[in-house]
PDB file of N, CA and C in Angstrom:
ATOM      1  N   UNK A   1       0.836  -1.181   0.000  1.00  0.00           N
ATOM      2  CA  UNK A   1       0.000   0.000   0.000  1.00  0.00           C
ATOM      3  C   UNK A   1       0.882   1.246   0.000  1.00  0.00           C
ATOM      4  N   UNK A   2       0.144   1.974  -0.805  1.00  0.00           N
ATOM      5  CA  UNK A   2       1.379   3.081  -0.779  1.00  0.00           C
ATOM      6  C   UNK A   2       1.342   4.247   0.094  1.00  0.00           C
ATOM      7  N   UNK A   3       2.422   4.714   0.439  1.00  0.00           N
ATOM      8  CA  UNK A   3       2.396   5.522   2.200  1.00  0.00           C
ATOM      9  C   UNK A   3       2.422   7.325   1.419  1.00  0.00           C
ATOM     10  N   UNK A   4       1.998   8.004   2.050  1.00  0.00           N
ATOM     11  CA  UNK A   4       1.434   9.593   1.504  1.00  0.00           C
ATOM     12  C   UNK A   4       2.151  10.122   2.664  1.00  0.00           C
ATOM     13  N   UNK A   5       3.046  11.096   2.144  1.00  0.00           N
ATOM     14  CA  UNK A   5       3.382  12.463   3.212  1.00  0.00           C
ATOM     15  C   UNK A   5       2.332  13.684   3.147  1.00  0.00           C
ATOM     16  N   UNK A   6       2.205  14.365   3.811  1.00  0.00           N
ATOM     17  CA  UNK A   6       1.374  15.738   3.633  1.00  0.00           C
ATOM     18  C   UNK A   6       2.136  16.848   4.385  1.00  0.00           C
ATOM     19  N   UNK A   7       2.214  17.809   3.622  1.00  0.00           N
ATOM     20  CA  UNK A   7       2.495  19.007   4.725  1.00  0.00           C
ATOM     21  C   UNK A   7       1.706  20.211   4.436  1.00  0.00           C
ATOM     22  N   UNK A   8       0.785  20.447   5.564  1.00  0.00           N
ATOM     23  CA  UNK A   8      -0.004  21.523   5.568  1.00  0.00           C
ATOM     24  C   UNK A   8       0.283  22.907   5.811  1.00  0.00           C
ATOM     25  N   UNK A   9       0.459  23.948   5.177  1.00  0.00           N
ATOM     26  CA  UNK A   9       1.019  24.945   6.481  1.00  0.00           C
ATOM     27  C   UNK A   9       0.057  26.154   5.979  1.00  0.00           C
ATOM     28  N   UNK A  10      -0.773  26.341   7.144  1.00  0.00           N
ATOM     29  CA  UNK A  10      -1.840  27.159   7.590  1.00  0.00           C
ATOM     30  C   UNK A  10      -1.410  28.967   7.656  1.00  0.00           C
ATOM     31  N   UNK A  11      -1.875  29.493   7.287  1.00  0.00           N
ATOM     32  CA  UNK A  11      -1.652  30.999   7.472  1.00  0.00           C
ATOM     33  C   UNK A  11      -1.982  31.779   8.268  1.00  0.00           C
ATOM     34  N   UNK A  12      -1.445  32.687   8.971  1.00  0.00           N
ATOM     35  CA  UNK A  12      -2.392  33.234  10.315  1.00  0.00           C
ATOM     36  C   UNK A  12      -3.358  32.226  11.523  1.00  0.00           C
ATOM     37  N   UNK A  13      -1.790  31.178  11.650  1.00  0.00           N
ATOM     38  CA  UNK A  13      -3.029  30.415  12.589  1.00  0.00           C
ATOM     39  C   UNK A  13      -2.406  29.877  13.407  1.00  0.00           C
ATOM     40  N   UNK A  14      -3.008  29.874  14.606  1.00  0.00           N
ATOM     41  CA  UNK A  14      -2.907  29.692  16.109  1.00  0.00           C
ATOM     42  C   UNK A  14      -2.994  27.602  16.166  1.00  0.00           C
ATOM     43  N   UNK A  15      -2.640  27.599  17.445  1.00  0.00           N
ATOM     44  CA  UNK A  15      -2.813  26.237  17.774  1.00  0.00           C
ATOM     45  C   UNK A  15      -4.345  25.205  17.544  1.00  0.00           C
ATOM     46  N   UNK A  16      -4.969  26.257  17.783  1.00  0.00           N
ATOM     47  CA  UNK A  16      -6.232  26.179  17.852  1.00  0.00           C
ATOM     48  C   UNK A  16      -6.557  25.328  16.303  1.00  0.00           C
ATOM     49  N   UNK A  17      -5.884  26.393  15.254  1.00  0.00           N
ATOM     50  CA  UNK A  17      -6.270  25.654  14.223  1.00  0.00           C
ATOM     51  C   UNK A  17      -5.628  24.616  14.085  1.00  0.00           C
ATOM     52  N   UNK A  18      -4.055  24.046  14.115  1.00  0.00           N
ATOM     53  CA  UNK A  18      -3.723  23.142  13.630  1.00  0.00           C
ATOM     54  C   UNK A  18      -4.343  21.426  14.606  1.00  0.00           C
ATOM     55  N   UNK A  19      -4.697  22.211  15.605  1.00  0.00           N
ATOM     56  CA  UNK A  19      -5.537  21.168  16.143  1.00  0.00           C
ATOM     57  C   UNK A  19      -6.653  20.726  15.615  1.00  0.00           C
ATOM     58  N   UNK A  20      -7.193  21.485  15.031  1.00  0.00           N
ATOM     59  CA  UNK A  20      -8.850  21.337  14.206  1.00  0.00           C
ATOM     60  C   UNK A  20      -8.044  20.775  13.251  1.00  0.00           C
ATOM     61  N   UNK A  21      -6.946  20.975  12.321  1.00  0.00           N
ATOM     62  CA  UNK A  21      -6.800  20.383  11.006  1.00  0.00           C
ATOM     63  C   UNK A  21      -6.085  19.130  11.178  1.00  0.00           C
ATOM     64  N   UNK A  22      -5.288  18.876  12.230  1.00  0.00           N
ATOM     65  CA  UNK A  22      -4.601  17.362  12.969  1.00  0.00           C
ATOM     66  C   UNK A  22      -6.216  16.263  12.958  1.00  0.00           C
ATOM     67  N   UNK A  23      -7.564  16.743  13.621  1.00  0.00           N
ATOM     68  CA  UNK A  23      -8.516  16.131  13.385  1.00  0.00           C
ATOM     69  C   UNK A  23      -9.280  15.904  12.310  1.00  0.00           C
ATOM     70  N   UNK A  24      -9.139  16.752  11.740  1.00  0.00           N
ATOM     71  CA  UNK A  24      -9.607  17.023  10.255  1.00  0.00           C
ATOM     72  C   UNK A  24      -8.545  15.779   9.661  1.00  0.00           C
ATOM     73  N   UNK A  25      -7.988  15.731   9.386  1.00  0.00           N
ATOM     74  CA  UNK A  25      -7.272  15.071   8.727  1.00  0.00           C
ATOM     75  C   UNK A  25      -6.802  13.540   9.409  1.00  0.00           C
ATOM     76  N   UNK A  26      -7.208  13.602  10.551  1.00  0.00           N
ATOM     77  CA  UNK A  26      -6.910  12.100  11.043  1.00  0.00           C
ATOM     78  C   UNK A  26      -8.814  10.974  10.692  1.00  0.00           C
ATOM     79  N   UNK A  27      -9.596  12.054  10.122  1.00  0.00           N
ATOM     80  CA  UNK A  27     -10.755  11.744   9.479  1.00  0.00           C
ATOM     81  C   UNK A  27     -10.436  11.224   8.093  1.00  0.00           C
ATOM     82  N   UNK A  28      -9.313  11.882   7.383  1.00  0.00           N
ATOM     83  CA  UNK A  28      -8.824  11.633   6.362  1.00  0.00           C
ATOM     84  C   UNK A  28      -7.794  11.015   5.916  1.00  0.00           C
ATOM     85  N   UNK A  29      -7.696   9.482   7.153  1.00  0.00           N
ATOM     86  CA  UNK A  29      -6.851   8.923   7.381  1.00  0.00           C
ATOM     87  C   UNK A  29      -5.376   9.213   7.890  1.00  0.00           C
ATOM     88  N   UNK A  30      -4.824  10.350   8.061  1.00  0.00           N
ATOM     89  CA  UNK A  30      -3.989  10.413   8.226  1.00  0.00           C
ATOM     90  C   UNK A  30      -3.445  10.912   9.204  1.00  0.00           C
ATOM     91  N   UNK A  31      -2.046  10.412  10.000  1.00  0.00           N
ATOM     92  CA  UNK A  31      -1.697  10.729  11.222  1.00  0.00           C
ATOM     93  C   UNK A  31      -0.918  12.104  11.559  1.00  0.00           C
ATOM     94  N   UNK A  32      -0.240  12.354  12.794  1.00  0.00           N
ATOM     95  CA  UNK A  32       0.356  13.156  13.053  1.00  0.00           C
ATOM     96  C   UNK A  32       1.725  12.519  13.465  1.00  0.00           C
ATOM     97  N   UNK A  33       1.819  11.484  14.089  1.00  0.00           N
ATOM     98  CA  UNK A  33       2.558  10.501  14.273  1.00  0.00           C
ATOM     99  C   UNK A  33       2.964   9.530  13.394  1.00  0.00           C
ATOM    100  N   UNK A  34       4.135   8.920  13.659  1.00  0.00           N
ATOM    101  CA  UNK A  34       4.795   7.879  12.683  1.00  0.00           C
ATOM    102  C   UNK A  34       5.348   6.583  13.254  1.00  0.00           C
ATOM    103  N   UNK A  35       5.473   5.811  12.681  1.00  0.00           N
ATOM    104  CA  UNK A  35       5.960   4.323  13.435  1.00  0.00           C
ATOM    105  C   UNK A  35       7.158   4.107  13.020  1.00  0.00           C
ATOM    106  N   UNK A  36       8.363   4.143  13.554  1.00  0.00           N
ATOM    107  CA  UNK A  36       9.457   3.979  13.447  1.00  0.00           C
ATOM    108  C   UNK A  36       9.768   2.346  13.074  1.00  0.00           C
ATOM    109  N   UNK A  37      10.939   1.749  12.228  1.00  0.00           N
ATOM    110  CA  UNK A  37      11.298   0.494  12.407  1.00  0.00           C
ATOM    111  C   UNK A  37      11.657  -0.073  13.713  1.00  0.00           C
ATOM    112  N   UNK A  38      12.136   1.217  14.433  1.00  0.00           N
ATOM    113  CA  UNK A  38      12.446   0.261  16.148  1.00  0.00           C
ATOM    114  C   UNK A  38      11.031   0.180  17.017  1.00  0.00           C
ATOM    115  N   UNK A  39       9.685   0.655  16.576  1.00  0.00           N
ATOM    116  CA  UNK A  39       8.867   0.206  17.222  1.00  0.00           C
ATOM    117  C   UNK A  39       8.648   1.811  18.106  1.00  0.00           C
ATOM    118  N   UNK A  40       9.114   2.404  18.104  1.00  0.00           N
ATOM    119  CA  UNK A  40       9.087   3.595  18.604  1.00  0.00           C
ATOM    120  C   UNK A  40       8.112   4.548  17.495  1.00  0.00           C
ATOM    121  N   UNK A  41       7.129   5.224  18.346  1.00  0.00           N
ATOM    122  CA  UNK A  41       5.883   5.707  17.651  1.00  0.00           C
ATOM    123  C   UNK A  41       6.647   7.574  18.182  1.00  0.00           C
ATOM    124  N   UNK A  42       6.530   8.109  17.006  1.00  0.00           N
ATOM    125  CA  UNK A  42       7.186   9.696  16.817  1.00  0.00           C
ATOM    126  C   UNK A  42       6.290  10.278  16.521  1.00  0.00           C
ATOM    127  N   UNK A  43       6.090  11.583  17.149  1.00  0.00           N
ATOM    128  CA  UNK A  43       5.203  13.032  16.917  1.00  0.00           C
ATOM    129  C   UNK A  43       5.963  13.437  15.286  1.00  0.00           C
ATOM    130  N   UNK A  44       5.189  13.605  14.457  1.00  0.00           N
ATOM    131  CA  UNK A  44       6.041  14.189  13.514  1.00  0.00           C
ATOM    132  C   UNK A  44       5.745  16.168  13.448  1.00  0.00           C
ATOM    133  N   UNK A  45       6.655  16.793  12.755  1.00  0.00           N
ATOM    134  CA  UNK A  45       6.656  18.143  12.976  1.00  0.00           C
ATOM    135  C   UNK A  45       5.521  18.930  12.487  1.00  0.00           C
ATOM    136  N   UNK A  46       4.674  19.730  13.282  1.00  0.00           N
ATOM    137  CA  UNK A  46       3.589  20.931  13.082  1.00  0.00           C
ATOM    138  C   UNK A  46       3.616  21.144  11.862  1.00  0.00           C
ATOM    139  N   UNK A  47       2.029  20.558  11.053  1.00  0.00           N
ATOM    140  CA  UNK A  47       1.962  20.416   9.871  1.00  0.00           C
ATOM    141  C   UNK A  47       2.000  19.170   8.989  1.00  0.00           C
ATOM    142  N   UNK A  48       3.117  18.522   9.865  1.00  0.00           N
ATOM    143  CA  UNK A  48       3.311  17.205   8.873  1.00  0.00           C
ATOM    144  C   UNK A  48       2.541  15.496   8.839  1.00  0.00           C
ATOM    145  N   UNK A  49       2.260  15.604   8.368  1.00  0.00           N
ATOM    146  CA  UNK A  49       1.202  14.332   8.268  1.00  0.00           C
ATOM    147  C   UNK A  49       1.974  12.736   7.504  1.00  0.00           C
ATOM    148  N   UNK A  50       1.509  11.881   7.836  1.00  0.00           N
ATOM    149  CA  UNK A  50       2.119  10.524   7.255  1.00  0.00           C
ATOM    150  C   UNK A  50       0.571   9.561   7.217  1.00  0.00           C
ATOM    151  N   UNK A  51      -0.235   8.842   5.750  1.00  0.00           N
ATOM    152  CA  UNK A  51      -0.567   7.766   6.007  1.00  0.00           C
ATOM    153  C   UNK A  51      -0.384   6.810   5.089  1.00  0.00           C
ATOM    154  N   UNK A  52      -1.297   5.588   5.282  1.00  0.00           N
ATOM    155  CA  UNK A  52      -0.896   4.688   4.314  1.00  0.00           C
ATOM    156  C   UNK A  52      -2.336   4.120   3.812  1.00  0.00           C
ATOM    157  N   UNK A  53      -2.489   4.081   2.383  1.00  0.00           N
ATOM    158  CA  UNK A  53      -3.795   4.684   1.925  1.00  0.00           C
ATOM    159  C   UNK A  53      -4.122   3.539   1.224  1.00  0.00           C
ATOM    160  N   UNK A  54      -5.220   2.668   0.467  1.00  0.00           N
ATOM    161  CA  UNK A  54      -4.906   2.038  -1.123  1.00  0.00           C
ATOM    162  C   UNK A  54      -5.810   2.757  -1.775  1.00  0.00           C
ATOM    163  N   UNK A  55      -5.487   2.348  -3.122  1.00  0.00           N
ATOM    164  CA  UNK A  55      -6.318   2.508  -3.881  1.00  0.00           C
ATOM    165  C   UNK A  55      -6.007   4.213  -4.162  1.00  0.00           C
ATOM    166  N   UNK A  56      -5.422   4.974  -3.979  1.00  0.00           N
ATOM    167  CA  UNK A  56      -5.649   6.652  -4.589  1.00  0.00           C
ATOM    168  C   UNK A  56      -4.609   7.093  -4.851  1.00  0.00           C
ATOM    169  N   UNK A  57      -4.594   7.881  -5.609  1.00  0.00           N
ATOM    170  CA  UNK A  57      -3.491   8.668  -6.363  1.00  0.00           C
ATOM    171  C   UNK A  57      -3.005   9.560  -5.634  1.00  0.00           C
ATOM    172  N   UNK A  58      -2.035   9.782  -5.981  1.00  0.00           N
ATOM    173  CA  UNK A  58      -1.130  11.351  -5.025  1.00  0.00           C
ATOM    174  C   UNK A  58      -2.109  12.394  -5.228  1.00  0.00           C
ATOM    175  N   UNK A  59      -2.786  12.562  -6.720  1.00  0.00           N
ATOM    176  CA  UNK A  59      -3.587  13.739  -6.990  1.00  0.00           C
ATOM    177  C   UNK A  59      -4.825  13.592  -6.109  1.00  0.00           C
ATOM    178  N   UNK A  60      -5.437  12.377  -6.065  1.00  0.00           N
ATOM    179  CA  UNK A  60      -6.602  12.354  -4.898  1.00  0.00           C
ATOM    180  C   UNK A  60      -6.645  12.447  -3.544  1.00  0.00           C
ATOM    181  N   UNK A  61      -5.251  11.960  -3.189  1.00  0.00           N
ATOM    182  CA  UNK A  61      -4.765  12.258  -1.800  1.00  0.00           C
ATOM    183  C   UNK A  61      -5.133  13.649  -1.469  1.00  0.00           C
ATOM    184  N   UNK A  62      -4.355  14.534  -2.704  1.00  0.00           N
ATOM    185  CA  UNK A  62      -3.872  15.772  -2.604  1.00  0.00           C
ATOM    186  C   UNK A  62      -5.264  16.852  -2.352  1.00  0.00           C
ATOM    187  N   UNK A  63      -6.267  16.320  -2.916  1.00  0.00           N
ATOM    188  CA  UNK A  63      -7.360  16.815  -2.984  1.00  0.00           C
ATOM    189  C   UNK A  63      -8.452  16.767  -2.105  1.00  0.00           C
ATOM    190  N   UNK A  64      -8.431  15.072  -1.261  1.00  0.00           N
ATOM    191  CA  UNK A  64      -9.005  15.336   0.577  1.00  0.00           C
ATOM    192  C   UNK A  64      -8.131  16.339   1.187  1.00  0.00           C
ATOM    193  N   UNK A  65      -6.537  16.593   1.034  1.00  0.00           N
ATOM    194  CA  UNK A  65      -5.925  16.668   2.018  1.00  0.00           C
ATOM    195  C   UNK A  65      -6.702  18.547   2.182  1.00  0.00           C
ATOM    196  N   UNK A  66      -6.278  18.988   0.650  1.00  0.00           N
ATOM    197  CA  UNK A  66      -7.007  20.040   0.370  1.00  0.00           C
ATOM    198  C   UNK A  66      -8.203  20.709   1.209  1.00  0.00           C
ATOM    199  N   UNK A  67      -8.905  19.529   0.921  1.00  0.00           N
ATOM    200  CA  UNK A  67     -10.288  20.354   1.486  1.00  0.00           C
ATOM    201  C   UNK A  67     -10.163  20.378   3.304  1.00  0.00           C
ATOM    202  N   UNK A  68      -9.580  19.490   3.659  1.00  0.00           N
ATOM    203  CA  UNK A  68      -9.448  19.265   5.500  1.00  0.00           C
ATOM    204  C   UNK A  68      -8.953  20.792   5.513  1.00  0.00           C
ATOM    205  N   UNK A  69      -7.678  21.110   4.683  1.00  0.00           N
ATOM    206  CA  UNK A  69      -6.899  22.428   5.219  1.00  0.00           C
ATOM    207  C   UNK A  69      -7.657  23.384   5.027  1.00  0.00           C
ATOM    208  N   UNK A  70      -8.450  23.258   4.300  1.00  0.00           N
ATOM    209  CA  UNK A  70      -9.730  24.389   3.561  1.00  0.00           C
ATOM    210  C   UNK A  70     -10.534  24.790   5.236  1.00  0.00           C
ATOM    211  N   UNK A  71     -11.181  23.828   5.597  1.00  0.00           N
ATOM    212  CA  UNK A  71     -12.212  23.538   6.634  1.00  0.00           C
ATOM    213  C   UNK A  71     -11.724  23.887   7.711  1.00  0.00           C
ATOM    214  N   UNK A  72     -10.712  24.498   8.366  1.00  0.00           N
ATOM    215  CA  UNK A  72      -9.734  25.149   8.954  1.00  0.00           C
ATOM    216  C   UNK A  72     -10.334  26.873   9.011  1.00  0.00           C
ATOM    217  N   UNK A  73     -10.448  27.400   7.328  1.00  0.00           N
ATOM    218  CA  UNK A  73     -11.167  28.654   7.358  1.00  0.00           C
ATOM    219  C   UNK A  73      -9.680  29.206   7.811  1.00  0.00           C
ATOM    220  N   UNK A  74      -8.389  28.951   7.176  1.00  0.00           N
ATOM    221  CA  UNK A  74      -7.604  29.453   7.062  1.00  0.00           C
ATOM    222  C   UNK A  74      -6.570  29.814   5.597  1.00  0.00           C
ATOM    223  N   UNK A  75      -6.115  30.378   4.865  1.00  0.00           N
ATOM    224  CA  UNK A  75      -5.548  30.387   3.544  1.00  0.00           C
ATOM    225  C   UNK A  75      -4.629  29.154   4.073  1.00  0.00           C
ATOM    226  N   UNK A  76      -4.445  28.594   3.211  1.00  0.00           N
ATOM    227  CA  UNK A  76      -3.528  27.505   3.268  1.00  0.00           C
ATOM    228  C   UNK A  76      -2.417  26.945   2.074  1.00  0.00           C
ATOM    229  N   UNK A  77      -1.186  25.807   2.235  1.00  0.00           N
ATOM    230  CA  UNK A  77      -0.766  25.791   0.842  1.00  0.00           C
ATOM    231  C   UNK A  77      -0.294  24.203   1.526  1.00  0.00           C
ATOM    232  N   UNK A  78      -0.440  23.385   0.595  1.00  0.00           N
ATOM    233  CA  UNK A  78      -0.053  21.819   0.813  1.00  0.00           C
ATOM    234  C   UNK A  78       0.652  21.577   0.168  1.00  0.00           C
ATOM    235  N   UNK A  79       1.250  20.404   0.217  1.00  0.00           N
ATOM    236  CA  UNK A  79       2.351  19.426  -0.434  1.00  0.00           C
ATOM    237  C   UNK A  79       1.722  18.042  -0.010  1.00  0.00           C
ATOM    238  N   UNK A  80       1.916  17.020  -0.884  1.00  0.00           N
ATOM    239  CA  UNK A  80       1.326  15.779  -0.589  1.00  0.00           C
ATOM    240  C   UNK A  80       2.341  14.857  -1.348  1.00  0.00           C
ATOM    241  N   UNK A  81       3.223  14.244  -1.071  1.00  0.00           N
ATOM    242  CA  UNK A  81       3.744  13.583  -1.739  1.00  0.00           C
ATOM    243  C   UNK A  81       3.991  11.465  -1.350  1.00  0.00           C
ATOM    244  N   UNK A  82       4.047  11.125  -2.746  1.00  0.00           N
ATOM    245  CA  UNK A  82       4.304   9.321  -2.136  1.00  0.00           C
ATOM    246  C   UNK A  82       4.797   9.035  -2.060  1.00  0.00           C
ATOM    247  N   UNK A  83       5.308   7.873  -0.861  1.00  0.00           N
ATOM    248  CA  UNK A  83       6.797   8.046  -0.362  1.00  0.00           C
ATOM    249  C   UNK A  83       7.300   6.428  -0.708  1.00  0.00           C
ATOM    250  N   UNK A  84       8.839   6.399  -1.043  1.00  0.00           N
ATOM    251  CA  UNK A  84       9.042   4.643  -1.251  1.00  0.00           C
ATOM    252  C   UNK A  84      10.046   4.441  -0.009  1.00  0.00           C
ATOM    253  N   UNK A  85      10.239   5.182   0.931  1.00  0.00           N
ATOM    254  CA  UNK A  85      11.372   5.493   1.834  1.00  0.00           C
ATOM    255  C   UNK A  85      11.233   6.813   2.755  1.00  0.00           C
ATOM    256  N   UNK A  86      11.620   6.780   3.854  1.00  0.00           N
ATOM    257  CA  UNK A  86      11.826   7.793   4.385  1.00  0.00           C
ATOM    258  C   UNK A  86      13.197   8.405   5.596  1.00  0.00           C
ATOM    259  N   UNK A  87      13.757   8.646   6.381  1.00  0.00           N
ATOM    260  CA  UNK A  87      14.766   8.740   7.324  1.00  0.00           C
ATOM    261  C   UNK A  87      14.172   9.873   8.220  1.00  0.00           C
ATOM    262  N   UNK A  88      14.120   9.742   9.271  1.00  0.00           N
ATOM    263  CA  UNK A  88      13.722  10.407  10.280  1.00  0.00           C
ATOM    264  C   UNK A  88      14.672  10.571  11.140  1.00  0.00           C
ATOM    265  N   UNK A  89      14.820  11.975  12.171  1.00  0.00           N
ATOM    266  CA  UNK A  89      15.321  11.940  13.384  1.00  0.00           C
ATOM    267  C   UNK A  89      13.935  13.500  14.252  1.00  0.00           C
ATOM    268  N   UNK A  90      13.711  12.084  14.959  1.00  0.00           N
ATOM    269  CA  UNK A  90      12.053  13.108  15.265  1.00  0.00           C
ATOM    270  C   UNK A  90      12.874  12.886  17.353  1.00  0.00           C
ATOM    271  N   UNK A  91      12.485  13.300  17.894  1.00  0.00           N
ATOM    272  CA  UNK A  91      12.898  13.761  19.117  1.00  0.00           C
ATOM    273  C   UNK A  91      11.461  13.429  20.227  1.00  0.00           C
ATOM    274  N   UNK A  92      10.117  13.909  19.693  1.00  0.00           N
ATOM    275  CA  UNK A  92       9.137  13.990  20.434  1.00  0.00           C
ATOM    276  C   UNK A  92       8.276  12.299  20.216  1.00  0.00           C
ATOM    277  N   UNK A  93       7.908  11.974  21.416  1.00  0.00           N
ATOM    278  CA  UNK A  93       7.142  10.933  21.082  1.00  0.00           C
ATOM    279  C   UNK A  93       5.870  11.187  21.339  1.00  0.00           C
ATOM    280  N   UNK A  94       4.909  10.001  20.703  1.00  0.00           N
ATOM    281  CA  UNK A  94       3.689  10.426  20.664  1.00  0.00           C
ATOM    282  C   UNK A  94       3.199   9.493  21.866  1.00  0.00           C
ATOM    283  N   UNK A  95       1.896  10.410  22.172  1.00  0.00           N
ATOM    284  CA  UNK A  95       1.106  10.317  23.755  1.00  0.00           C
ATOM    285  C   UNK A  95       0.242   9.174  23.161  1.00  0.00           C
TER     286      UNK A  95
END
């Protein structure tokens, strides 16, 4: 299945929103957190999203991810990309 990055980044916006769009978007499958190969589950950085989807295109990805950041009621600009690999050094773990 193929795994989707997202990065949202909201304009003029407080915690408040990226919390509404972290939910927004965990509706739209996708996390805030990541699963490491050592089993260790990571906060990934304000904005950044990771899931693992079937069946849809980067362009359809790109286009839920769209509307979640929309529903925010903030200007917004995304990136959505599919990933065959990744390397991390994330610091925060997830609750």
């Amino acid at each position: 299945m193929p795994r989707y990055f997202a990065r949202v980044e909201l304009h003029d916006a407080d915690s408040d929103d990226y919390d509404l769009l972290r939910k927004a978007m965990k509706e739209e499958g996708f996390s805030h957190c990541i699963k490491l190969k050592s089993g260790e589950t990571k906060k990934l950085p304000t904005g950044y999203f990771v899931a693992t989807l079937t069946e849809e295109s980067v362009s359809e990805v790109a286009k839920g991810v769209k509307v979640r950041a929309d529903d925010t009621g903030c200007r917004n600009e995304i990136v959505v990309s599919e990933s065959v690999g990744s390397s991390t050094f994330l610091s925060k773990s997830c609750n």
